[in-house]
N, C-alpha and C. Protein backbone atom coordinates (compact mmCIF):
# COMPACT_ATOMS: atom_id res chain seq x y z
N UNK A 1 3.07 18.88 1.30
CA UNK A 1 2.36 17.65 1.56
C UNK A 1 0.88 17.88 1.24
N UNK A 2 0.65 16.94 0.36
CA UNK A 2 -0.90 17.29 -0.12
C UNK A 2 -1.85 16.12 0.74
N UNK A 3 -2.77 16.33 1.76
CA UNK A 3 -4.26 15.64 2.56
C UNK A 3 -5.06 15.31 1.55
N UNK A 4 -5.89 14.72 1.81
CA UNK A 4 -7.38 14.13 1.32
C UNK A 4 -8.34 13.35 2.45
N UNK A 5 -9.17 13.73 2.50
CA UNK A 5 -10.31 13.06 3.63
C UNK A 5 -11.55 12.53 2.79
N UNK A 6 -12.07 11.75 3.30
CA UNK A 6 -13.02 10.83 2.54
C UNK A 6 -13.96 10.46 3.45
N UNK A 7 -15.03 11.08 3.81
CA UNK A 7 -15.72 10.51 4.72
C UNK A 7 -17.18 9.39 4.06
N UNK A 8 -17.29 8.22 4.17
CA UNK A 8 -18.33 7.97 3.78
C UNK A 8 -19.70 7.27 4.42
N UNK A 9 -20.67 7.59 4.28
CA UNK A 9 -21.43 6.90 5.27
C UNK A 9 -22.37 5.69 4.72
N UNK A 10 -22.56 4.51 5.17
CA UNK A 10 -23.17 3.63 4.60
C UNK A 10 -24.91 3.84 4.69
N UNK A 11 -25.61 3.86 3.63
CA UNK A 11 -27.04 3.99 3.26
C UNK A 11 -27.67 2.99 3.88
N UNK A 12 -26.74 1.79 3.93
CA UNK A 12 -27.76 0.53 4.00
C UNK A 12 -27.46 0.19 6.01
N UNK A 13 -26.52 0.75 5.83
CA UNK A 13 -26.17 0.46 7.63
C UNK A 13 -25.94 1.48 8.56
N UNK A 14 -26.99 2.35 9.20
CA UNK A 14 -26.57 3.56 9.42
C UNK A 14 -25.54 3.59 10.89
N UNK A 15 -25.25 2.31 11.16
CA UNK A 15 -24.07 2.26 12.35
C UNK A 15 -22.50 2.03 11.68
N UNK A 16 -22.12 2.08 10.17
CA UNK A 16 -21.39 1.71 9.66
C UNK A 16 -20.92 2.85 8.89
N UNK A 17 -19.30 3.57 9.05
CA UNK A 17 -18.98 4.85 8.39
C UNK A 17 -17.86 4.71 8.27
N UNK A 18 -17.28 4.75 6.73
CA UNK A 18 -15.41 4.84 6.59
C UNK A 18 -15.06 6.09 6.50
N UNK A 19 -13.74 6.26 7.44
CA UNK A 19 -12.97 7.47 7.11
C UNK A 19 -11.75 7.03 6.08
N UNK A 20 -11.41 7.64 5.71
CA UNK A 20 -9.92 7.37 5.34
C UNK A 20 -9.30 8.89 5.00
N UNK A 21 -8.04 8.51 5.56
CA UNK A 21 -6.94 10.11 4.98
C UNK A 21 -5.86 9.75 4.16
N UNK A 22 -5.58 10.48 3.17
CA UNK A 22 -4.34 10.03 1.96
C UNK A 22 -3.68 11.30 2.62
N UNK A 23 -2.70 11.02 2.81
CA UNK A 23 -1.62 12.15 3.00
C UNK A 23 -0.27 11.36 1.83
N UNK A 24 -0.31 12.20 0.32
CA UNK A 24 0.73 11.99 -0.52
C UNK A 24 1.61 11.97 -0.61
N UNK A 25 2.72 10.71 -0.42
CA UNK A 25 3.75 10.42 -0.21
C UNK A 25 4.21 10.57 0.95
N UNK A 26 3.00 9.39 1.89
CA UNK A 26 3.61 9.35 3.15
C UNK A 26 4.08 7.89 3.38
N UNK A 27 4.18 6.82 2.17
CA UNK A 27 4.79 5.92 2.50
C UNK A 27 5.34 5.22 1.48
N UNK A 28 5.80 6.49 0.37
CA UNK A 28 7.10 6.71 -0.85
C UNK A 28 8.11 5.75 -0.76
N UNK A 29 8.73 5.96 0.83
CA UNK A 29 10.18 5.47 0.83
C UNK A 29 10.02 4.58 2.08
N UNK A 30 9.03 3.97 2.75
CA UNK A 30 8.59 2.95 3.77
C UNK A 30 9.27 1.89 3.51
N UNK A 31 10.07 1.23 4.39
CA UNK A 31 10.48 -0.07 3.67
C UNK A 31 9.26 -0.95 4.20
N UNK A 32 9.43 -1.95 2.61
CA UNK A 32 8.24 -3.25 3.24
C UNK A 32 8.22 -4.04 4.64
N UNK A 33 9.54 -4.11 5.13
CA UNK A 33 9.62 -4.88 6.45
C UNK A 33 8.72 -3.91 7.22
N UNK A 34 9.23 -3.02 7.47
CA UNK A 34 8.08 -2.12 8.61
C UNK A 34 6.64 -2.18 8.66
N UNK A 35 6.02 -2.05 7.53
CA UNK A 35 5.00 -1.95 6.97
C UNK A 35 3.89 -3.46 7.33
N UNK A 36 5.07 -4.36 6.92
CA UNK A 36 4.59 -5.87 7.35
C UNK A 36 4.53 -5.97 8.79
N UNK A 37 6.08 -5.29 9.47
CA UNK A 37 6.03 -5.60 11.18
C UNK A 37 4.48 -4.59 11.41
N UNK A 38 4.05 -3.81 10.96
CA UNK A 38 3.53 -3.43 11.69
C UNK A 38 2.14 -3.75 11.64
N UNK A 39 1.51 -4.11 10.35
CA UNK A 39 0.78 -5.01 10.48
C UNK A 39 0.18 -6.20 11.35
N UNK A 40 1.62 -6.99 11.75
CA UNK A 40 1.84 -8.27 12.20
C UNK A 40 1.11 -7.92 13.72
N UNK A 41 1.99 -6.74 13.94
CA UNK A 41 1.98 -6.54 15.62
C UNK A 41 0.28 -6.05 15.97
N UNK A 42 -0.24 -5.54 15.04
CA UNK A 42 -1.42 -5.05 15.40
C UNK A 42 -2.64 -6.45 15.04
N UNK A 43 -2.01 -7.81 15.06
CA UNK A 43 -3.22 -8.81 14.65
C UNK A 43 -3.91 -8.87 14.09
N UNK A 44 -3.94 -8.32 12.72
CA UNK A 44 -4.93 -7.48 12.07
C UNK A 44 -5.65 -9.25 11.45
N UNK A 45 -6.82 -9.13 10.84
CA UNK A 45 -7.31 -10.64 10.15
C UNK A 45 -6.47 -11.28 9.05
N UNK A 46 -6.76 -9.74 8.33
CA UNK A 46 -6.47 -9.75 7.07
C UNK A 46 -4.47 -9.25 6.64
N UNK A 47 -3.71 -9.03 7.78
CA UNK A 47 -2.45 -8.84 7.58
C UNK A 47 -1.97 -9.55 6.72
N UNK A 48 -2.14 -11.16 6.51
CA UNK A 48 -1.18 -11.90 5.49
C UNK A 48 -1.75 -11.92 4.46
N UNK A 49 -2.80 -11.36 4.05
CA UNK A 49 -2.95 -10.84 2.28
C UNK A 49 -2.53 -9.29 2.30
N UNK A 50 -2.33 -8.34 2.79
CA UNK A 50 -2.03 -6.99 2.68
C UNK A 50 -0.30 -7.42 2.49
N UNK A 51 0.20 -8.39 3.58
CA UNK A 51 1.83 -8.02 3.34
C UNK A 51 2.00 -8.82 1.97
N UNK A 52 1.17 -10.01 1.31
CA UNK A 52 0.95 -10.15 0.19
C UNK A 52 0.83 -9.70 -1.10
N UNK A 53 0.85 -8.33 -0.62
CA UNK A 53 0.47 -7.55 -2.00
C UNK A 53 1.98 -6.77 -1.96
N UNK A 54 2.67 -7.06 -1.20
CA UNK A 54 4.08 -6.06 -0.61
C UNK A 54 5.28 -7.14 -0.98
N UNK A 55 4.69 -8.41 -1.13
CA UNK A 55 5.95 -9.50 -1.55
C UNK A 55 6.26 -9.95 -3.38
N UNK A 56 7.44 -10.06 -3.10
CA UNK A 56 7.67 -10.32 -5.06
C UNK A 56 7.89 -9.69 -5.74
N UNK A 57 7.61 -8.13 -5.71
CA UNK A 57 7.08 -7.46 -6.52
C UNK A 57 8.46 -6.61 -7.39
N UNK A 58 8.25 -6.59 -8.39
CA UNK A 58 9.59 -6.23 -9.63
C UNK A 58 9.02 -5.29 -10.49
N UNK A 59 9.98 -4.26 -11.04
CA UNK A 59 9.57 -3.98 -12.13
C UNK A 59 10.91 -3.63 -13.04
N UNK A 60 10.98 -2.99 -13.85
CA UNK A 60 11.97 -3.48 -15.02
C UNK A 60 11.97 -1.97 -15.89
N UNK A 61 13.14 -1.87 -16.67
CA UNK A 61 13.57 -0.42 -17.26
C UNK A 61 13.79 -1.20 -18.75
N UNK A 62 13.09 -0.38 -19.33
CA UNK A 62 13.48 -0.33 -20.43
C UNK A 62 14.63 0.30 -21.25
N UNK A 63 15.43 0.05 -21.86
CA UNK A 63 16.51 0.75 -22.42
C UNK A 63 16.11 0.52 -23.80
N UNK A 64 17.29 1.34 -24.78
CA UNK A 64 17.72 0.99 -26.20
C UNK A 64 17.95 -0.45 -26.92
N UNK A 65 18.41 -1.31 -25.71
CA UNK A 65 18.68 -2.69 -25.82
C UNK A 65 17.94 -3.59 -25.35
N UNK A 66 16.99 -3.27 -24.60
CA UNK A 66 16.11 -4.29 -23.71
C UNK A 66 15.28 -3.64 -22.81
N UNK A 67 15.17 -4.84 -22.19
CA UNK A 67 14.78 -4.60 -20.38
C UNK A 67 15.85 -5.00 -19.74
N UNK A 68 15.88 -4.05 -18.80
CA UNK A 68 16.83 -4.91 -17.34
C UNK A 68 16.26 -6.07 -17.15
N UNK A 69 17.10 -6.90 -16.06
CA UNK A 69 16.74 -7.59 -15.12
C UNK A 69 15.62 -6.70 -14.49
N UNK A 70 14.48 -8.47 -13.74
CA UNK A 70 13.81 -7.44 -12.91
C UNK A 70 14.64 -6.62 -11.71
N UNK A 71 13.82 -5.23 -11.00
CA UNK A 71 14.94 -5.14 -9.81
C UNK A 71 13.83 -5.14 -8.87
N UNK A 72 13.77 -5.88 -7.68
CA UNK A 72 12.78 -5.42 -6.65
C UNK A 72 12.50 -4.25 -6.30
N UNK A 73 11.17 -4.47 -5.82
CA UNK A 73 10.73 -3.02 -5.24
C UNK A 73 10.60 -3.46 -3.41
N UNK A 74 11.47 -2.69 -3.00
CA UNK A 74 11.26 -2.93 -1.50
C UNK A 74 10.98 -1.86 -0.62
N UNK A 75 10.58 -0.78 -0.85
CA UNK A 75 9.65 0.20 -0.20
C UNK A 75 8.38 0.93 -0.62
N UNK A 76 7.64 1.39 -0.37
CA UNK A 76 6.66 2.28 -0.84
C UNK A 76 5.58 1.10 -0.60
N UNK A 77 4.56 2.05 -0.94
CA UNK A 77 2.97 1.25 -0.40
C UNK A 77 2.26 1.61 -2.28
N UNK A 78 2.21 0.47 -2.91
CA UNK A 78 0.83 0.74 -4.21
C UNK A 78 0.39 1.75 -3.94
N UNK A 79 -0.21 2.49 -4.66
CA UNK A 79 -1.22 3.48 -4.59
C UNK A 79 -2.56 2.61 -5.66
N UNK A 80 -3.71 3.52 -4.83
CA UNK A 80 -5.00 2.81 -5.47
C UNK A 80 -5.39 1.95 -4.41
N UNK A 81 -6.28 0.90 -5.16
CA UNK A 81 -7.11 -0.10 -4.36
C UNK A 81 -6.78 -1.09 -4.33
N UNK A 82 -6.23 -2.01 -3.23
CA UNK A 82 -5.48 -3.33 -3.17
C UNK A 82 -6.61 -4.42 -3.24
């Protein structure tokens, strides 16, 4: 399991500091329902654009003959910046 810590401190607000920790592939195989419940339960503001970015989402195989159908993606969290 590979960590990452990120501490950053804001210049312009010195009462204002993000942490964040990436621990890699800790939410690979998460299903989206959880991810959303847990969101939900914690009231967050911004929960119904985050589980937003977790709904719809397809992607597709290429073969010799085509593309598949899309197939959903129903676990894992994006990686990067939402």
């Amino acid at each position: 399991m590979k960590m990452s810590l990120l501490i950053a401190l804001s210049t312009h607000d010195p009462a204002t500091h993000t942490v964040t920790l990436d621990i890699q592939g800790a939410f690979d195989r998460l299903p989206h329902s959880l991810v959303k419940a847990a969101w939900a339960s914690q009231q967050l503001p911004y929960a119904a654009f985050l589980s937003a970015t977790l709904t719809g989402n397809t992607t597709q195989i290429q073969t010799a003959h085509g593309y598949t159908q899309p197939i959903p993606i129903l676990s894992g969290v994006p990686q990067g910046g939402v």
